[in-house]
N, C-alpha and C. Protein backbone atom coordinates (compact mmCIF):
# COMPACT_ATOMS: atom_id res chain seq x y z
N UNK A 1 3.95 24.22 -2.81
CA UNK A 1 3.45 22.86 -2.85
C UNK A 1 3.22 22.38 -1.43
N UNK A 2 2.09 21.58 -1.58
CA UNK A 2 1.84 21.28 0.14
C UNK A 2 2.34 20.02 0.18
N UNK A 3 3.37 19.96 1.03
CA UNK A 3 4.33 18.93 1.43
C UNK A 3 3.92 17.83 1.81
N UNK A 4 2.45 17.74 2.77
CA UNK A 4 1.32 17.06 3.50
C UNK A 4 1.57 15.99 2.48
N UNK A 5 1.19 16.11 1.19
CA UNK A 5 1.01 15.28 0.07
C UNK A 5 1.73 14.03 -0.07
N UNK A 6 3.03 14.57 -0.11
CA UNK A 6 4.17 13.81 -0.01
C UNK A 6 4.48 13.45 1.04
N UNK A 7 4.75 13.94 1.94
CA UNK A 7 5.40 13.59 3.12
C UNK A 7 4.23 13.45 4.08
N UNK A 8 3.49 12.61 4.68
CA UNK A 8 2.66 12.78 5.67
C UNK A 8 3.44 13.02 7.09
N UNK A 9 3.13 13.43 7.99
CA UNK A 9 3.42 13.83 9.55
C UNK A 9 3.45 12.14 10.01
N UNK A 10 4.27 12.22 10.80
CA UNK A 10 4.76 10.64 11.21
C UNK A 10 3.53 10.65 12.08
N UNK A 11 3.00 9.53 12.09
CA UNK A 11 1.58 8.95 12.70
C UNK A 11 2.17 7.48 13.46
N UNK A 12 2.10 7.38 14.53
CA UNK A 12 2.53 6.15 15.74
C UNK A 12 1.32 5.02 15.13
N UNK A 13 1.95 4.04 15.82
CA UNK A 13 0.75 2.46 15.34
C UNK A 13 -0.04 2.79 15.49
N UNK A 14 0.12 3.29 17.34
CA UNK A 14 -1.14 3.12 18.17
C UNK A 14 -2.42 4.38 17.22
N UNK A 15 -2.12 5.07 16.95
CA UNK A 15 -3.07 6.26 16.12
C UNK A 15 -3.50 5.92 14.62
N UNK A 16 -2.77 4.62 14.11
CA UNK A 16 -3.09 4.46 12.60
C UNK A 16 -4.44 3.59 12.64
N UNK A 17 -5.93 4.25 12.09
CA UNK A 17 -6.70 3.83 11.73
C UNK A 17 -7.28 3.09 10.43
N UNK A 18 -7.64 1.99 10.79
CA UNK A 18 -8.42 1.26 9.37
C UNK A 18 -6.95 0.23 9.06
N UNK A 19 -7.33 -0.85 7.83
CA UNK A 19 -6.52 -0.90 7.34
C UNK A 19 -5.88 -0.43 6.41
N UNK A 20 -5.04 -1.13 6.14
CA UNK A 20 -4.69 -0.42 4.62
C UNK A 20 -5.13 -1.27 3.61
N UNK A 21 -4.42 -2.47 3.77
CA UNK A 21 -5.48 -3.36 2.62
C UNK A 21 -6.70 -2.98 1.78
N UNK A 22 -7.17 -2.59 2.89
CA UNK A 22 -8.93 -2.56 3.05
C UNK A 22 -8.68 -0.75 2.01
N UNK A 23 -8.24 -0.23 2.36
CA UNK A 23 -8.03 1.46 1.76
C UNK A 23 -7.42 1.15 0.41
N UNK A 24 -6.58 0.35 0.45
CA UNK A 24 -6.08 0.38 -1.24
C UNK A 24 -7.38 -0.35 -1.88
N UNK A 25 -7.54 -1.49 -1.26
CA UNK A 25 -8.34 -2.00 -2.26
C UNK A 25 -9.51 -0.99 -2.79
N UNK A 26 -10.21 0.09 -1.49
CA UNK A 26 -11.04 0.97 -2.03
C UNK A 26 -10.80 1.44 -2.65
N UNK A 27 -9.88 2.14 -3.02
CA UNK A 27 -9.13 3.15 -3.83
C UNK A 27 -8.64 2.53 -5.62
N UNK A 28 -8.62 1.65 -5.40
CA UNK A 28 -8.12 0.56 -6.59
C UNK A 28 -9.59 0.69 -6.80
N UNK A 29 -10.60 0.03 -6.51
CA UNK A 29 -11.76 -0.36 -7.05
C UNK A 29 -12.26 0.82 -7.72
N UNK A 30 -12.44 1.88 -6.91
CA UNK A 30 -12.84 3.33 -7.05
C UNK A 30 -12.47 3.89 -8.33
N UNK A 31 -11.04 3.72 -8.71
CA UNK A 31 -9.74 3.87 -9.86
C UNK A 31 -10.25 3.30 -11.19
N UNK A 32 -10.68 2.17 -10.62
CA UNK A 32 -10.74 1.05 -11.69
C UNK A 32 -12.42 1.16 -12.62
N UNK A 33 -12.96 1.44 -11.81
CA UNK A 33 -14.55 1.76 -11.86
C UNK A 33 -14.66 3.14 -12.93
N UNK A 34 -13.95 3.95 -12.20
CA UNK A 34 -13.51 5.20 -13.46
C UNK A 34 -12.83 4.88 -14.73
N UNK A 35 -11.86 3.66 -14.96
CA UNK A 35 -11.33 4.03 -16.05
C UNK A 35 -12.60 2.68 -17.18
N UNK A 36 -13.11 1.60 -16.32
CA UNK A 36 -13.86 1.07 -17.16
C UNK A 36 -15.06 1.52 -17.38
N UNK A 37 -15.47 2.29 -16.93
CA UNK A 37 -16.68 3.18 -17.45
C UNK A 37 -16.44 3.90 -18.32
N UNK A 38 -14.99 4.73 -18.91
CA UNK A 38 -14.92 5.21 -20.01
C UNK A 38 -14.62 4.50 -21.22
N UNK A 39 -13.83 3.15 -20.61
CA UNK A 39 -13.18 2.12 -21.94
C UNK A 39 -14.31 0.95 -21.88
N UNK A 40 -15.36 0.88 -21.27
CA UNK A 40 -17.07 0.91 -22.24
C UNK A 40 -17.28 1.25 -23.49
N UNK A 41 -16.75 2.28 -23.39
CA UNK A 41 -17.55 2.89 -25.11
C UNK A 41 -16.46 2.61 -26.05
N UNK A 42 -16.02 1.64 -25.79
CA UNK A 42 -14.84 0.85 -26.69
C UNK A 42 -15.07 -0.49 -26.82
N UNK A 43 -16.09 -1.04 -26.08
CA UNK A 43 -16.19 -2.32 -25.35
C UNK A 43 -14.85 -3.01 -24.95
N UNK A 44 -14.39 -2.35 -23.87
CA UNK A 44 -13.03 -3.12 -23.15
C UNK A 44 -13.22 -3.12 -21.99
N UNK A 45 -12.45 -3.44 -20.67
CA UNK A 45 -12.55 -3.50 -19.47
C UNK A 45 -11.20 -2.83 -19.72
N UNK A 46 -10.70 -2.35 -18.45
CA UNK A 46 -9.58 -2.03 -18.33
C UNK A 46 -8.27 -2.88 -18.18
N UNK A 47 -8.97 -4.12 -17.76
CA UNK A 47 -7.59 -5.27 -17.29
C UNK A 47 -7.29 -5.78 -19.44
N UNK A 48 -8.55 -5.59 -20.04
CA UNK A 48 -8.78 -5.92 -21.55
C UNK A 48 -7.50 -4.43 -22.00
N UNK A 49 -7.64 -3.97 -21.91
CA UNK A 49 -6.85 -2.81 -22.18
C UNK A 49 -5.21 -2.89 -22.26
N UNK A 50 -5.20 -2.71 -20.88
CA UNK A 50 -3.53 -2.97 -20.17
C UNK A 50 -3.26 -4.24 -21.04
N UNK A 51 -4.23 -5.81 -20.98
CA UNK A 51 -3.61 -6.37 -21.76
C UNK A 51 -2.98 -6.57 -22.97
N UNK A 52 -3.95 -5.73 -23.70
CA UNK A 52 -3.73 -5.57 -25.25
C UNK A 52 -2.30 -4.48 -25.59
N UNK A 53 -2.45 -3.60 -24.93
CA UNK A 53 -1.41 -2.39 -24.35
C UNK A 53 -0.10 -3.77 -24.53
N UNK A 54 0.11 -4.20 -23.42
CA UNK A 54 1.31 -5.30 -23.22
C UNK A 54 1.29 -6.21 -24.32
N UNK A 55 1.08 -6.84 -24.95
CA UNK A 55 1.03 -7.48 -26.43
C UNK A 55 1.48 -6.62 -27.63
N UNK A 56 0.94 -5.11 -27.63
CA UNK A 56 1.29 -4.74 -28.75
C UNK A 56 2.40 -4.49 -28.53
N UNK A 57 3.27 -3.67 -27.41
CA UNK A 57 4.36 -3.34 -26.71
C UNK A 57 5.19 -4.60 -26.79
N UNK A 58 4.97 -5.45 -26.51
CA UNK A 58 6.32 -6.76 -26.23
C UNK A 58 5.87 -8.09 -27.20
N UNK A 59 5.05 -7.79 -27.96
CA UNK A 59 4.58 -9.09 -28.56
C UNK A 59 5.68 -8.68 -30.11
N UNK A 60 5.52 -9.98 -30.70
CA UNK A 60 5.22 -11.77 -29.94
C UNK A 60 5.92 -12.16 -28.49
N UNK A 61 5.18 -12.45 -27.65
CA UNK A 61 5.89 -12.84 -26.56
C UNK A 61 4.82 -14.33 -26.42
N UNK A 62 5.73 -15.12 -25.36
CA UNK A 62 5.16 -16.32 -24.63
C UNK A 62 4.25 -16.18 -24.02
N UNK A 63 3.89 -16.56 -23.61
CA UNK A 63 2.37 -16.49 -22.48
C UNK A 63 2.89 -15.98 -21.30
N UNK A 64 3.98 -17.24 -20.42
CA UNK A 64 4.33 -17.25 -19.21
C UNK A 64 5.34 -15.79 -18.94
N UNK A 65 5.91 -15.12 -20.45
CA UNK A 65 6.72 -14.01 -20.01
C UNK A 65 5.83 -12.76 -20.00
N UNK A 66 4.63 -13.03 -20.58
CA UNK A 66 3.62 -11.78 -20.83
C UNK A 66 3.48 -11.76 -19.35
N UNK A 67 2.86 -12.93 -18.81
CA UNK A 67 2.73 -12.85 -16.46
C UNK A 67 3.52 -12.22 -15.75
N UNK A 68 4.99 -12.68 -16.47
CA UNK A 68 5.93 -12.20 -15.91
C UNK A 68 5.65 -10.56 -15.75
N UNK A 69 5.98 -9.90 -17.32
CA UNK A 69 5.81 -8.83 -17.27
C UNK A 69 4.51 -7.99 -16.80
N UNK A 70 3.48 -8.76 -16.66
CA UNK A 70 2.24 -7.55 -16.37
C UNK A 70 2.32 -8.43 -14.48
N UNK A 71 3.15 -8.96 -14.14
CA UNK A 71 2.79 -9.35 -12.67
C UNK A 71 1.54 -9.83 -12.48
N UNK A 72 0.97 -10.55 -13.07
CA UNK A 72 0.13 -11.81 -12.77
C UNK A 72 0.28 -13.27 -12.77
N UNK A 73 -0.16 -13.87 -12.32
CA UNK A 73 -0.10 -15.45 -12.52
C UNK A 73 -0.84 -16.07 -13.96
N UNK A 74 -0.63 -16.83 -14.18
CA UNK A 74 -0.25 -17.55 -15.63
C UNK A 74 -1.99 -17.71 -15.87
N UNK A 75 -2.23 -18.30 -14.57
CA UNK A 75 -3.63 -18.70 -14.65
C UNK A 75 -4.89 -17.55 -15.05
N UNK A 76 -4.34 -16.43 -14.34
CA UNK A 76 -5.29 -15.08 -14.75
C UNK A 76 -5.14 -14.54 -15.98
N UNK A 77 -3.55 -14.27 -16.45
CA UNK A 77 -3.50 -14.27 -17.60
C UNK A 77 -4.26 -15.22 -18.78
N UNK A 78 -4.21 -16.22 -18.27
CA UNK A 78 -4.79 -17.33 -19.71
C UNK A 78 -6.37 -16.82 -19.82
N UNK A 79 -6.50 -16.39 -18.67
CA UNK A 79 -8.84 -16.32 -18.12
C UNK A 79 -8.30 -14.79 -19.04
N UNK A 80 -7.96 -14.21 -18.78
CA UNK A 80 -7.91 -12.75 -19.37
C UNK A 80 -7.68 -13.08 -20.83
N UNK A 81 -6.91 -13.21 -21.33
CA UNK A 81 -6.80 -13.32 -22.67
C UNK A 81 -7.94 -14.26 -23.45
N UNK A 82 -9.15 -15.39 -22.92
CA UNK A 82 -10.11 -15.99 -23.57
C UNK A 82 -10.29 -14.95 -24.42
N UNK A 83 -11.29 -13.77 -23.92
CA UNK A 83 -11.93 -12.98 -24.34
C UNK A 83 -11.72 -12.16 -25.47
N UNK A 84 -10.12 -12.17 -25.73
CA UNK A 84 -8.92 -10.94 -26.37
C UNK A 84 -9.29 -11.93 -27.43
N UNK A 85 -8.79 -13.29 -27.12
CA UNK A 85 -8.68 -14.52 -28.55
C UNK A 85 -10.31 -14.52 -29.01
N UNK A 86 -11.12 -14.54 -28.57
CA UNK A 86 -12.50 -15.15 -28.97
C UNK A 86 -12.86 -13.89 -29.81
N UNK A 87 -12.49 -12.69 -29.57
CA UNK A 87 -12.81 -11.53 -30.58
C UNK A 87 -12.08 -11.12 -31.33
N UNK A 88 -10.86 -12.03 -31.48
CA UNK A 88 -9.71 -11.90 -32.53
C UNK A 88 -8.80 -10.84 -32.42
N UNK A 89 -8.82 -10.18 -31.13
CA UNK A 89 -7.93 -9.16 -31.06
C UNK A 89 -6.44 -9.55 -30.62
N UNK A 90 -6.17 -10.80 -30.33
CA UNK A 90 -5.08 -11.23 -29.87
C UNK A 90 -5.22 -12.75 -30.66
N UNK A 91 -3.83 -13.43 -31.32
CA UNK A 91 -3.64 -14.76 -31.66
C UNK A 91 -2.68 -15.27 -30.85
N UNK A 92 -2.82 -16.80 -30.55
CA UNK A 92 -1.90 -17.50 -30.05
C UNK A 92 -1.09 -17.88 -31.49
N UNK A 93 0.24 -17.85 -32.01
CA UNK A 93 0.97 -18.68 -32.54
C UNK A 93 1.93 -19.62 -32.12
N UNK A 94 2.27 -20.14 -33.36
CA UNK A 94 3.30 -21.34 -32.69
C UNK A 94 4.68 -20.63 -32.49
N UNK A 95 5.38 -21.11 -31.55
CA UNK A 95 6.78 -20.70 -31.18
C UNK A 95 7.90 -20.83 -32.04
N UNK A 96 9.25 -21.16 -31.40
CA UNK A 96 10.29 -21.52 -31.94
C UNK A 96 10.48 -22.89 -32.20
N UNK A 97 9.41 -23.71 -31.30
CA UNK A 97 9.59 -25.10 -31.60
C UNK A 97 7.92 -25.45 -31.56
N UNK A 98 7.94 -26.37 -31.45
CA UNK A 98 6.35 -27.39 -31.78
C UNK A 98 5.50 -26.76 -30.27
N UNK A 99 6.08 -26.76 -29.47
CA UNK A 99 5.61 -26.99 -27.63
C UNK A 99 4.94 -25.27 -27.92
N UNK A 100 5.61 -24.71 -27.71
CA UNK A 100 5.71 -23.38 -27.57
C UNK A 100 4.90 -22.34 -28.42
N UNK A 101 4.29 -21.41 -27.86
CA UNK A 101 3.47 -20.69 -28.07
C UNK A 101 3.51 -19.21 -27.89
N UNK A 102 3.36 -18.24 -29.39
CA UNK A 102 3.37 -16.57 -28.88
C UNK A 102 2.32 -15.64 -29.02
N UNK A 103 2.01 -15.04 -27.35
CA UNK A 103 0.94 -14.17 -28.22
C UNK A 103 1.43 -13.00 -28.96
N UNK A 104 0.42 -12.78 -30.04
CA UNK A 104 0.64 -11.59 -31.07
C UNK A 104 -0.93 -11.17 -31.40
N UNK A 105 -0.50 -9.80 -31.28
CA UNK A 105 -1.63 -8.93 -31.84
C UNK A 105 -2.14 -8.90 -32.99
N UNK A 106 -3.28 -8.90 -33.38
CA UNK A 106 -3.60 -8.63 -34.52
C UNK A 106 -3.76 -7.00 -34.99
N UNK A 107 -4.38 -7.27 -36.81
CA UNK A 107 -4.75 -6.13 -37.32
C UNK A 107 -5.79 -5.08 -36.33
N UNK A 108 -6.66 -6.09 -36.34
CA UNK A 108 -8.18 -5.94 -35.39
C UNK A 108 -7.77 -5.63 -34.30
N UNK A 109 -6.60 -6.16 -33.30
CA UNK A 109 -6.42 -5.74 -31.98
C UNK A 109 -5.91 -4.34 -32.02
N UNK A 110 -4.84 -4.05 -32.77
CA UNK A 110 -4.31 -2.96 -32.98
C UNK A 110 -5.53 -1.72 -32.95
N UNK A 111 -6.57 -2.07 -33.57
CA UNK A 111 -7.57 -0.99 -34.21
C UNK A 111 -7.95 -0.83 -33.14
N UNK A 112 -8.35 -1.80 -32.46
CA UNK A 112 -9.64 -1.80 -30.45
C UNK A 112 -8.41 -0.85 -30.27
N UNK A 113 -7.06 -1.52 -30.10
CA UNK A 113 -6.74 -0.97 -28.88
C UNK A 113 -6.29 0.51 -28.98
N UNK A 114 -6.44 1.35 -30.47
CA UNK A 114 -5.79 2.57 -30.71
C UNK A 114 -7.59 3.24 -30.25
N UNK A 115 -8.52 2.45 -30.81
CA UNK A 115 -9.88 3.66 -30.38
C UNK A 115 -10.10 3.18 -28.73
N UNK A 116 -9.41 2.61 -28.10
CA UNK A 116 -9.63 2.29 -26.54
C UNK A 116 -8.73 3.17 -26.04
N UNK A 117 -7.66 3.79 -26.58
CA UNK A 117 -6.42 4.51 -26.23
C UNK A 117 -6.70 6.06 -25.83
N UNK A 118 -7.65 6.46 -26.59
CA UNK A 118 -8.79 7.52 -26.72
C UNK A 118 -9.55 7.82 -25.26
N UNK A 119 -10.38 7.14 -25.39
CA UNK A 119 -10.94 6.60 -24.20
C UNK A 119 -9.92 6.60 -22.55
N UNK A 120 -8.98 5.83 -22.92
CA UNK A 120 -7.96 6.00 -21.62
C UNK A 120 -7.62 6.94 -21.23
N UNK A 121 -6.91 7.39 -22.29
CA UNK A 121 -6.64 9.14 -22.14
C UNK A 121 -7.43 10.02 -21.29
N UNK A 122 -9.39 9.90 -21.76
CA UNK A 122 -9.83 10.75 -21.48
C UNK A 122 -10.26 10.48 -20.05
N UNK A 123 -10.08 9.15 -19.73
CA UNK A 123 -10.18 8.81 -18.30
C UNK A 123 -9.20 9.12 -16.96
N UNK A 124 -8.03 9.15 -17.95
CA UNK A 124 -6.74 9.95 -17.43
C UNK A 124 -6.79 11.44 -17.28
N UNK A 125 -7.20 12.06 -17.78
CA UNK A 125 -7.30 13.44 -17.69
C UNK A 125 -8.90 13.97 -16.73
N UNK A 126 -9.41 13.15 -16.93
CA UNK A 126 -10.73 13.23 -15.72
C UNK A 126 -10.38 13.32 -14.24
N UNK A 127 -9.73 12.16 -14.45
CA UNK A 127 -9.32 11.53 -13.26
C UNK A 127 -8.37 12.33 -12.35
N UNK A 128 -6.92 13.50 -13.30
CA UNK A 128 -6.67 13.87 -13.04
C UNK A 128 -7.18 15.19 -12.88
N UNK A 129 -7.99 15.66 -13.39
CA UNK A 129 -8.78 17.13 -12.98
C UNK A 129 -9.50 17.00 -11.47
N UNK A 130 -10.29 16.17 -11.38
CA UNK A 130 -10.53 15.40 -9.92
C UNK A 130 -10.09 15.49 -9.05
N UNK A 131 -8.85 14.81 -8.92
CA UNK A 131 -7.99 14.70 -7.93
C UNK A 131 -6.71 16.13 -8.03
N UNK A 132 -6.33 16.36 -8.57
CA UNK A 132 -5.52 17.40 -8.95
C UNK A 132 -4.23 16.51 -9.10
N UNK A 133 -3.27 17.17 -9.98
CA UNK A 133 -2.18 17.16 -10.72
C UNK A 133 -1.04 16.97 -9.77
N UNK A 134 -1.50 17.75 -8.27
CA UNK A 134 -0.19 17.36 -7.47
C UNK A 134 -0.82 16.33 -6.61
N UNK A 135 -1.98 15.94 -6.62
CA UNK A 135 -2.33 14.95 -5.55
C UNK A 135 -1.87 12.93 -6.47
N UNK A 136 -2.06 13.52 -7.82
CA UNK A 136 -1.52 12.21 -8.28
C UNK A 136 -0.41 12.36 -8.99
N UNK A 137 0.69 13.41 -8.48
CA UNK A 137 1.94 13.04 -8.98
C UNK A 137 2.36 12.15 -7.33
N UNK A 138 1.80 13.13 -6.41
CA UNK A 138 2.50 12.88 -5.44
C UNK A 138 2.02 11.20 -4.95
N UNK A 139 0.74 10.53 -5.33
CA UNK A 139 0.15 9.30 -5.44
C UNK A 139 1.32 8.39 -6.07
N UNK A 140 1.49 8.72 -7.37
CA UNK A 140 2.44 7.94 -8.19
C UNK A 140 3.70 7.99 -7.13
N UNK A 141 4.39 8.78 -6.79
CA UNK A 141 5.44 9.19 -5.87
C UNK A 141 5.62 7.88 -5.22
N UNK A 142 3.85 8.06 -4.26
CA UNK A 142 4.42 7.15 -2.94
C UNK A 142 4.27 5.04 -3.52
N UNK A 143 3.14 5.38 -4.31
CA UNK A 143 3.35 3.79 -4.74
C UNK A 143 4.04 3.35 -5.53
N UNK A 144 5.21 4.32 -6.30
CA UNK A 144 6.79 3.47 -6.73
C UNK A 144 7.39 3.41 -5.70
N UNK A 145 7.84 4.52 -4.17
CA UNK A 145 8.38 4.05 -3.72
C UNK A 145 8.52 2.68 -2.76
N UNK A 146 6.51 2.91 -2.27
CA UNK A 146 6.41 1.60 -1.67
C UNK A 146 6.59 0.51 -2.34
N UNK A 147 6.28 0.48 -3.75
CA UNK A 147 6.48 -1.18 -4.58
C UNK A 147 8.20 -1.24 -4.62
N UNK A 148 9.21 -0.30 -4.50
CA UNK A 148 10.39 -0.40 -4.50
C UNK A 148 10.89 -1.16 -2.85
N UNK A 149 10.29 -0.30 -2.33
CA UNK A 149 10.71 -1.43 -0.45
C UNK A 149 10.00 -2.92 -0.46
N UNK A 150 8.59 -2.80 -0.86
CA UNK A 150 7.96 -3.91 -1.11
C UNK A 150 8.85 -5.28 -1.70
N UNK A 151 9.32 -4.68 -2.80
CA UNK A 151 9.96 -5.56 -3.37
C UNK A 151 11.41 -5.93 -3.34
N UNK A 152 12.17 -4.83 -2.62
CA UNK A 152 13.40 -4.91 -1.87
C UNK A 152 14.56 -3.74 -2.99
N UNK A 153 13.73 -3.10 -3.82
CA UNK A 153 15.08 -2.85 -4.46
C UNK A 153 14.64 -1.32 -4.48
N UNK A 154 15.81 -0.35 -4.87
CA UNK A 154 15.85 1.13 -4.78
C UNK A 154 15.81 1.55 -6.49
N UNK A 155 15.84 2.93 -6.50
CA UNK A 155 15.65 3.19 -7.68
C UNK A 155 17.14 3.23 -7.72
N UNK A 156 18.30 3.56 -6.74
CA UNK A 156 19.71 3.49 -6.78
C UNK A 156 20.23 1.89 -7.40
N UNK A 157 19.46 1.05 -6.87
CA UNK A 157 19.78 -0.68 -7.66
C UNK A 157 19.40 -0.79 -8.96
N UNK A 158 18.36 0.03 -9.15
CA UNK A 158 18.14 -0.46 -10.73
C UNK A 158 18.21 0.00 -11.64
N UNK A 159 18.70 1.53 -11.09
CA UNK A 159 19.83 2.31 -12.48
C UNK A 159 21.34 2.09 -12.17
N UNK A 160 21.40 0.80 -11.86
CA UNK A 160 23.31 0.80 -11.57
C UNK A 160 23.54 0.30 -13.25
């Protein structure tokens, strides 16, 4: 296994070119461009996807804990889900009390989201023939560990 992958050769400030910002975001867009071109022929986007994905997985849930869990703000979530509600693949119901509100999947969402699941897959396995098998284990590798410093905690803190 080429170690390169994982471990890059320590590189000083003064030698680090570009940003990074600027590199993830390419790389994200690049990512993202691949998997909604295959979950097209489903008519979904991919952020339509992941959402429906998270609903069937944790629903009925609240609105504000669905943000929680997919790490967005309340506000993107609500713009994201129009689209889910207006094609009936997702319902708002009423809560535990009058105020309160859960989303839940429907029959219909269930169906998108099992022939969109198809589709993901095969965007997943593209994607990984592409890039190769050790270039995106070792990918996955480095962006849990960075979202783990990012966010302050180890994988040692959160299997205690």
């Amino acid at each position: 296994m080429d170690t390169n992958l994982i471990s890059p050769p320590a590189v000083s400030d003064a030698k680090l070119q570009g940003c990074t910002n600027l590199k993830l975001r390419q790389l994200t867009r690049r990512i993202t461009q691949h998997y909604d071109t295959e979950l097209a022929q489903a008519g979904l986007k991919t952020t339509q996807y992941s959402l429906l994905s998270h609903v069937l997985k944790l629903g009925p849930i609240r609105p504000g804990d669905l943000a929680l869990a997919m790490k967005m703000d309340a506000s993107t979530l609500t713009r994201n889900l129009k689209p889910l509600l207006a094609a009936g693949w997702v319902q708002l119901a009423e809560g535990v009390d009058g105020r309160s509100r859960l989303v839940t999947i429907t029959d219909t969402g269930r169906e998108k989201r099992q022939e969109a699941q198809r589709h993901w897959k095969a965007a997943q396995s593209s994607l990984n023939r592409l890039l190769g098998m050790q270039r995106v284990q070792a990918l996955h590798t480095l962006i849990d560990e960075s979202l783990d410093i990012l966010t302050g905690t180890t994988k040692e803190e959160t299997h205690e």
